[in-house]
Protein backbone atom coordinates (compact mmCIF):
# COMPACT_ATOMS: atom_id res chain seq x y z
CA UNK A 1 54.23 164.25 108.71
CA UNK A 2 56.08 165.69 111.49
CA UNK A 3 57.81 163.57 114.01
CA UNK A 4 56.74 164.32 117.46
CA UNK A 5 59.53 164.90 120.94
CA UNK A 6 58.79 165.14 124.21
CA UNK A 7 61.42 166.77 126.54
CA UNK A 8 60.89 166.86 129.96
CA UNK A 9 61.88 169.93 132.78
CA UNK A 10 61.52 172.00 129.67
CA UNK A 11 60.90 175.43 131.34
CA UNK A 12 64.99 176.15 131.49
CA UNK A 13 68.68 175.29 130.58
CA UNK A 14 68.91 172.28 128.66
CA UNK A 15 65.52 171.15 128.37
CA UNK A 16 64.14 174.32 126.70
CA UNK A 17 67.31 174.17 124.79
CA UNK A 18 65.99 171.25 123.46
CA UNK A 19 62.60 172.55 122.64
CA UNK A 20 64.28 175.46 120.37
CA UNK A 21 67.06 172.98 118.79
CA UNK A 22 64.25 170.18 117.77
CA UNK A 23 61.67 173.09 116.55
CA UNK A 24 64.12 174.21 114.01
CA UNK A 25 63.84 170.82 112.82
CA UNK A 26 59.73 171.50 112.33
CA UNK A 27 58.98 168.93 115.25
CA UNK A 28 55.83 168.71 117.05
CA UNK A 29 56.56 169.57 120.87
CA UNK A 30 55.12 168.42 123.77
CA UNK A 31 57.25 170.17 127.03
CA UNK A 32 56.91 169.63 130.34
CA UNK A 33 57.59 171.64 133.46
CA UNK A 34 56.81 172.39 137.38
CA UNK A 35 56.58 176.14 136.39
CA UNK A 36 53.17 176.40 135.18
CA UNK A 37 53.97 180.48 133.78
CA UNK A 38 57.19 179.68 132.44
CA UNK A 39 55.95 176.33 130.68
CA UNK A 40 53.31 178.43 128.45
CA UNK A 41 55.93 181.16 127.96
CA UNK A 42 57.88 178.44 125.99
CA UNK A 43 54.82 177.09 124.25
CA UNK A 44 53.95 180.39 122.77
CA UNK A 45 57.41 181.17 121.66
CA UNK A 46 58.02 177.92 120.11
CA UNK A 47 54.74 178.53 118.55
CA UNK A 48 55.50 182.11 117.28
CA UNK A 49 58.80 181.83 116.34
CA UNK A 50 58.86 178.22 114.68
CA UNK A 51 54.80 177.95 113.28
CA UNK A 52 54.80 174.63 115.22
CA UNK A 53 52.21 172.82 117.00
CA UNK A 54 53.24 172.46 120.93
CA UNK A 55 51.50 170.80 123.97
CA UNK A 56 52.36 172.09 127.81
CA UNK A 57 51.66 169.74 130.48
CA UNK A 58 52.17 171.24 134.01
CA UNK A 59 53.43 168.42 136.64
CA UNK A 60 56.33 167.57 138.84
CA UNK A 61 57.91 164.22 137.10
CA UNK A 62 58.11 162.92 141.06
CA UNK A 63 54.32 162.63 140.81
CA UNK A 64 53.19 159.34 139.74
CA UNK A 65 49.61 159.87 139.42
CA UNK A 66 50.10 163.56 137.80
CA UNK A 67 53.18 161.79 135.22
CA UNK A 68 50.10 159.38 134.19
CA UNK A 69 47.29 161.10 134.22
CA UNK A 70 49.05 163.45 132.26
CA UNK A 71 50.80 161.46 129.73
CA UNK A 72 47.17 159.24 129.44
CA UNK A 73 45.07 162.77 128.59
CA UNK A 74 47.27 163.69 125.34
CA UNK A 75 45.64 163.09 122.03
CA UNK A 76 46.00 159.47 120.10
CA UNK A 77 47.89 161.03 117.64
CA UNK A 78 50.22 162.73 120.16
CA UNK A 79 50.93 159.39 121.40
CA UNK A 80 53.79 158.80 118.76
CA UNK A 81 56.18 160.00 120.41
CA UNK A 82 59.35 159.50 118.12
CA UNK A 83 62.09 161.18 120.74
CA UNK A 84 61.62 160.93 124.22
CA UNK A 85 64.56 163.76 125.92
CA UNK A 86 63.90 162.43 130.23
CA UNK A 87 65.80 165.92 131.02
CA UNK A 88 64.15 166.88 134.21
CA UNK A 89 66.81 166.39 137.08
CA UNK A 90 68.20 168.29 139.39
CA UNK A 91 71.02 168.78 142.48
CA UNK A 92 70.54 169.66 146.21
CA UNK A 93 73.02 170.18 148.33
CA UNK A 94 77.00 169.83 148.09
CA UNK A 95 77.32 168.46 151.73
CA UNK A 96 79.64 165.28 153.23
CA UNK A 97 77.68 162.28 153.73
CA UNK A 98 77.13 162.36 156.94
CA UNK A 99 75.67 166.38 157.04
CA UNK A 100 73.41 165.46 154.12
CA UNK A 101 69.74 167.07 154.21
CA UNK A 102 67.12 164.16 154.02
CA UNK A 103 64.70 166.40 152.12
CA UNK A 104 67.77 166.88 149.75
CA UNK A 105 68.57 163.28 148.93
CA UNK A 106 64.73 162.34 148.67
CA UNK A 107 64.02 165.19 146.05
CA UNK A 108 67.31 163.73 143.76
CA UNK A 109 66.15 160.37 144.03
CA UNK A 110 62.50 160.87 143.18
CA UNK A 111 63.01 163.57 140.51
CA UNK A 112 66.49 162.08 138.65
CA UNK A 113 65.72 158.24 139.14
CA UNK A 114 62.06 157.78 139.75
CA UNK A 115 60.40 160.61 137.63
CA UNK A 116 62.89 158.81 135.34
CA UNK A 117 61.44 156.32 135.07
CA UNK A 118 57.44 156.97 135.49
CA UNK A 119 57.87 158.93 132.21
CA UNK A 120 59.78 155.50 130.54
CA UNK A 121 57.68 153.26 131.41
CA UNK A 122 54.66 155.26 129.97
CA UNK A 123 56.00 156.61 126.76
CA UNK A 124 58.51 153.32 125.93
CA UNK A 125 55.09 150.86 125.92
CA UNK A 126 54.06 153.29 123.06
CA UNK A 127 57.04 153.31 121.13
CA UNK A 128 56.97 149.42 122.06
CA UNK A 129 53.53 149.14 120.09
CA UNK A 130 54.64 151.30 117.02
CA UNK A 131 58.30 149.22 116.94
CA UNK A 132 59.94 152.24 116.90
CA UNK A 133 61.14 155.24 118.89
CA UNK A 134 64.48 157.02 120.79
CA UNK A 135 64.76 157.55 124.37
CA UNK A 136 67.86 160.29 125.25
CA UNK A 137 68.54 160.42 129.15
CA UNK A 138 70.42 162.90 130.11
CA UNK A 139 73.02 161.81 132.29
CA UNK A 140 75.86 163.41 133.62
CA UNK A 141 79.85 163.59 134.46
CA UNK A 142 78.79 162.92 138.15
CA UNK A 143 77.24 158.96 136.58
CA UNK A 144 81.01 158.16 135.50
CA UNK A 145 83.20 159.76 138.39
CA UNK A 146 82.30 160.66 141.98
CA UNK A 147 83.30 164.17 143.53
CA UNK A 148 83.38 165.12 147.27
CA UNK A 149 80.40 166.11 148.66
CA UNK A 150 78.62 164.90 145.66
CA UNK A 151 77.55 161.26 146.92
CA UNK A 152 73.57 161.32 146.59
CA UNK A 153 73.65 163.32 143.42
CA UNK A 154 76.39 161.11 142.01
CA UNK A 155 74.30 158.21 142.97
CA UNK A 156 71.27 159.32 140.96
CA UNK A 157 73.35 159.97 137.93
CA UNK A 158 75.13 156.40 138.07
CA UNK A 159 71.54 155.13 138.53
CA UNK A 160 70.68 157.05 135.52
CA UNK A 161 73.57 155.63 133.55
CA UNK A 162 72.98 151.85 134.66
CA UNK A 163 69.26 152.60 133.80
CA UNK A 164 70.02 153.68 129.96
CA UNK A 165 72.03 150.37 129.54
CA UNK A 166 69.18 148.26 131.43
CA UNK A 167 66.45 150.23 129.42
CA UNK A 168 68.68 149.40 125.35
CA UNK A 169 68.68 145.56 126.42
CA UNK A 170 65.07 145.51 127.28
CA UNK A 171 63.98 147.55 124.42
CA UNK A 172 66.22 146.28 121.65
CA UNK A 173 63.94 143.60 120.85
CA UNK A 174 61.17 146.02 119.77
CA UNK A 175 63.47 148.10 117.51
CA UNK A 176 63.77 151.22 120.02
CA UNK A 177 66.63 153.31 120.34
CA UNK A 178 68.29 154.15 123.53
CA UNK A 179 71.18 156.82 124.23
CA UNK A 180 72.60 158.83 127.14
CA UNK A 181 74.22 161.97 127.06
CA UNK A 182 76.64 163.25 130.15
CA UNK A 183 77.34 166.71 130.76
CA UNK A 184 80.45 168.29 132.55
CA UNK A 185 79.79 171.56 133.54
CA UNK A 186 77.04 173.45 131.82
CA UNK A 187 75.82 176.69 133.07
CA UNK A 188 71.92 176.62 133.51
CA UNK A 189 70.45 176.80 136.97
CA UNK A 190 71.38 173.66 138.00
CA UNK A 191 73.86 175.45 141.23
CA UNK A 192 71.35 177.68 142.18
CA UNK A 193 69.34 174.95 142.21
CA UNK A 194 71.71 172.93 144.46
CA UNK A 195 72.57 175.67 146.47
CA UNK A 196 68.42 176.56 147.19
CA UNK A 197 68.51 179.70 145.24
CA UNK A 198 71.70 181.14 146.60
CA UNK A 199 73.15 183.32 142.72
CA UNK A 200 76.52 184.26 144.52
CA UNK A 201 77.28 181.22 145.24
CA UNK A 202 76.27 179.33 142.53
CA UNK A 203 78.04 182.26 140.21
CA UNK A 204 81.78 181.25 141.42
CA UNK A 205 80.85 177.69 140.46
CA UNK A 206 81.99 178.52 137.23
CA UNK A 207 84.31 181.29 137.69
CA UNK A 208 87.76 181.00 136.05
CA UNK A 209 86.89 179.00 133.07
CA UNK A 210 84.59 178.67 130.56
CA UNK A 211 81.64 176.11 131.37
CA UNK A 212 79.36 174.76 128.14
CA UNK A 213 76.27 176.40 127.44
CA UNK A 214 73.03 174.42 127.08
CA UNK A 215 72.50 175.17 123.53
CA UNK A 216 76.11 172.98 123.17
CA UNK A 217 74.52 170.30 124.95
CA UNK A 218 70.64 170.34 122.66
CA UNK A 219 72.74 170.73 119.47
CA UNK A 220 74.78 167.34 120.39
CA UNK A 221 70.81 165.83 121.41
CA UNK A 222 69.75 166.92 118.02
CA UNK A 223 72.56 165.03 115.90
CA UNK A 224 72.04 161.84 118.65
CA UNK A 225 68.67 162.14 117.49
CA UNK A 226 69.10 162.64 113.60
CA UNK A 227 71.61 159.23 112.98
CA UNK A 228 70.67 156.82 110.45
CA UNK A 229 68.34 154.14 111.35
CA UNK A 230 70.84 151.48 111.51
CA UNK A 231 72.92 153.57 113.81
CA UNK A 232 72.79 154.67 117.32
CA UNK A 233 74.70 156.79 120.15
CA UNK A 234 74.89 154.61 123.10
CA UNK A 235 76.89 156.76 125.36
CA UNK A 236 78.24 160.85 125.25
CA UNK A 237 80.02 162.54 127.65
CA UNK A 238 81.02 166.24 126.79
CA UNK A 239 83.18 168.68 128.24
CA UNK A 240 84.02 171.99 128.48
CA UNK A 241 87.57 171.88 126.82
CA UNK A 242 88.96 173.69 130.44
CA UNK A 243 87.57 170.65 132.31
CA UNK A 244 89.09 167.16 132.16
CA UNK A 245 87.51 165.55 134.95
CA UNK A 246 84.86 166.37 137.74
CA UNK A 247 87.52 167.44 139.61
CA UNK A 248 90.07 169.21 137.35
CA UNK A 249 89.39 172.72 135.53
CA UNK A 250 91.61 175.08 134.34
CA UNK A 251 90.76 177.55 137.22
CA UNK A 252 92.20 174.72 139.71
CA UNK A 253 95.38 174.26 137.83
């Protein structure tokens, strides 16, 4: 019987990443995404290319009642969800405290903390009933060091990496996995994302050295995911070889 993973912001970078790395493994998919077009894209690749059963659900993780609703419609049997990836998470903004947009900080906080953890608390009472499961947040290099300008983001991602320890106390009693990866630079979309769509500047966020790739990143998910029973990955963070710190890449040197 196949084992079942659901990975959310699946629709780019790391999370559809993800939903190619675990279908070569013959996993049953569920992926979820804002972008409605790009979400079924995915499911009928995944589909064609791996003969695997998939499930798209369309929603914004910073909707509560659209995270339950949504979660709450799947099948029974689609309710055994062995890996849970909580990938969706994003950056706005690379501004000084004090010139920070509002609409910035609130869209980190609900969609890297709280969509977080409206998607835990759902699938982790399933895994909770079966004894058995593995949650994987994705963290990043900005939950271990802070950067300039970075303060909200950074914030988000340290609340991300106090949440996975929180989450493996609470959950060890029912047998349930919990890990955290944390990613230095990776290019995906994530700056033009931060900088609202602008590709030139985003582009020179990794000029000068070589950044990881998101497949790097879903391969390193996929052995997290793949240990023993009796063994488990608490905390990850991978680099680029050029970059040592948040702070210090080859191009800076």
């Amino acid at each position: 019987m196949s084992k079942i993973v659901l990975i959310t912001g699946a629709t780019s970078g790391i999370g559809e990443a993800c939903a190619k790395a675990f279908a070569l493994l013959n996993y049953k998919i569920i992926i979820t995404g804002r972008r409605k077009d790009k979400l079924e894209n995915l499911k009928q690749n995944l589909e064609r290319d791996f003969s695997i059963e998939v499930i798209a659900l369309n929603f914004d993780v910073r909707d509560c009642k659209a995270v339950t609703q949504n979660l709450h419609d799947l099948p029974n049997d689609w309710r055994h969800i062995d890996v849970l990836i909580n990938n969706a998470g994003l950056s706005q903004g690379l501004d000084p405290i004090h010139e920070g947009s509002l609409t910035d900080w609130e869209t980190m906080i609900d969609t890297n903390i709280k969509g977080l953890l409206y998607v835990s608390k759902i699938v982790s009472s399933w895994m909770i009933s079966r004894k058995s499961g593995h949650i994987i947040n994705i963290g990043s290099i900005a939950g271990k060091e802070v950067y300039a300008n970075g303060n909200v983001y950074c914030a988000t991602k340290h609340a991300v990496d106090a949440l996975n320890k929180a989450m493996r106390i609470d959950l060890l009693p029912h047998g349930i996995k919990v890990s955290a990866i944390h990613p230095g630079a990776v290019e995906t979309e994530f700056s033009v994302v931060r900088f609202h769509g602008d590709q030139e500047k985003a582009a020179k966020v990794y000029e000068g050295y070589e950044p990881l790739l998101a497949s790097d990143i879903a391969e390193t998910i996929v052995f997290i995911a793949t240990r023993p029973a009796h063994v488990n990955i608490n905390d990850l963070v991978i680099m680029p070889t050029s970059q040592a710190s948040t702070s210090h890449h080859l191009k800076n040197i």
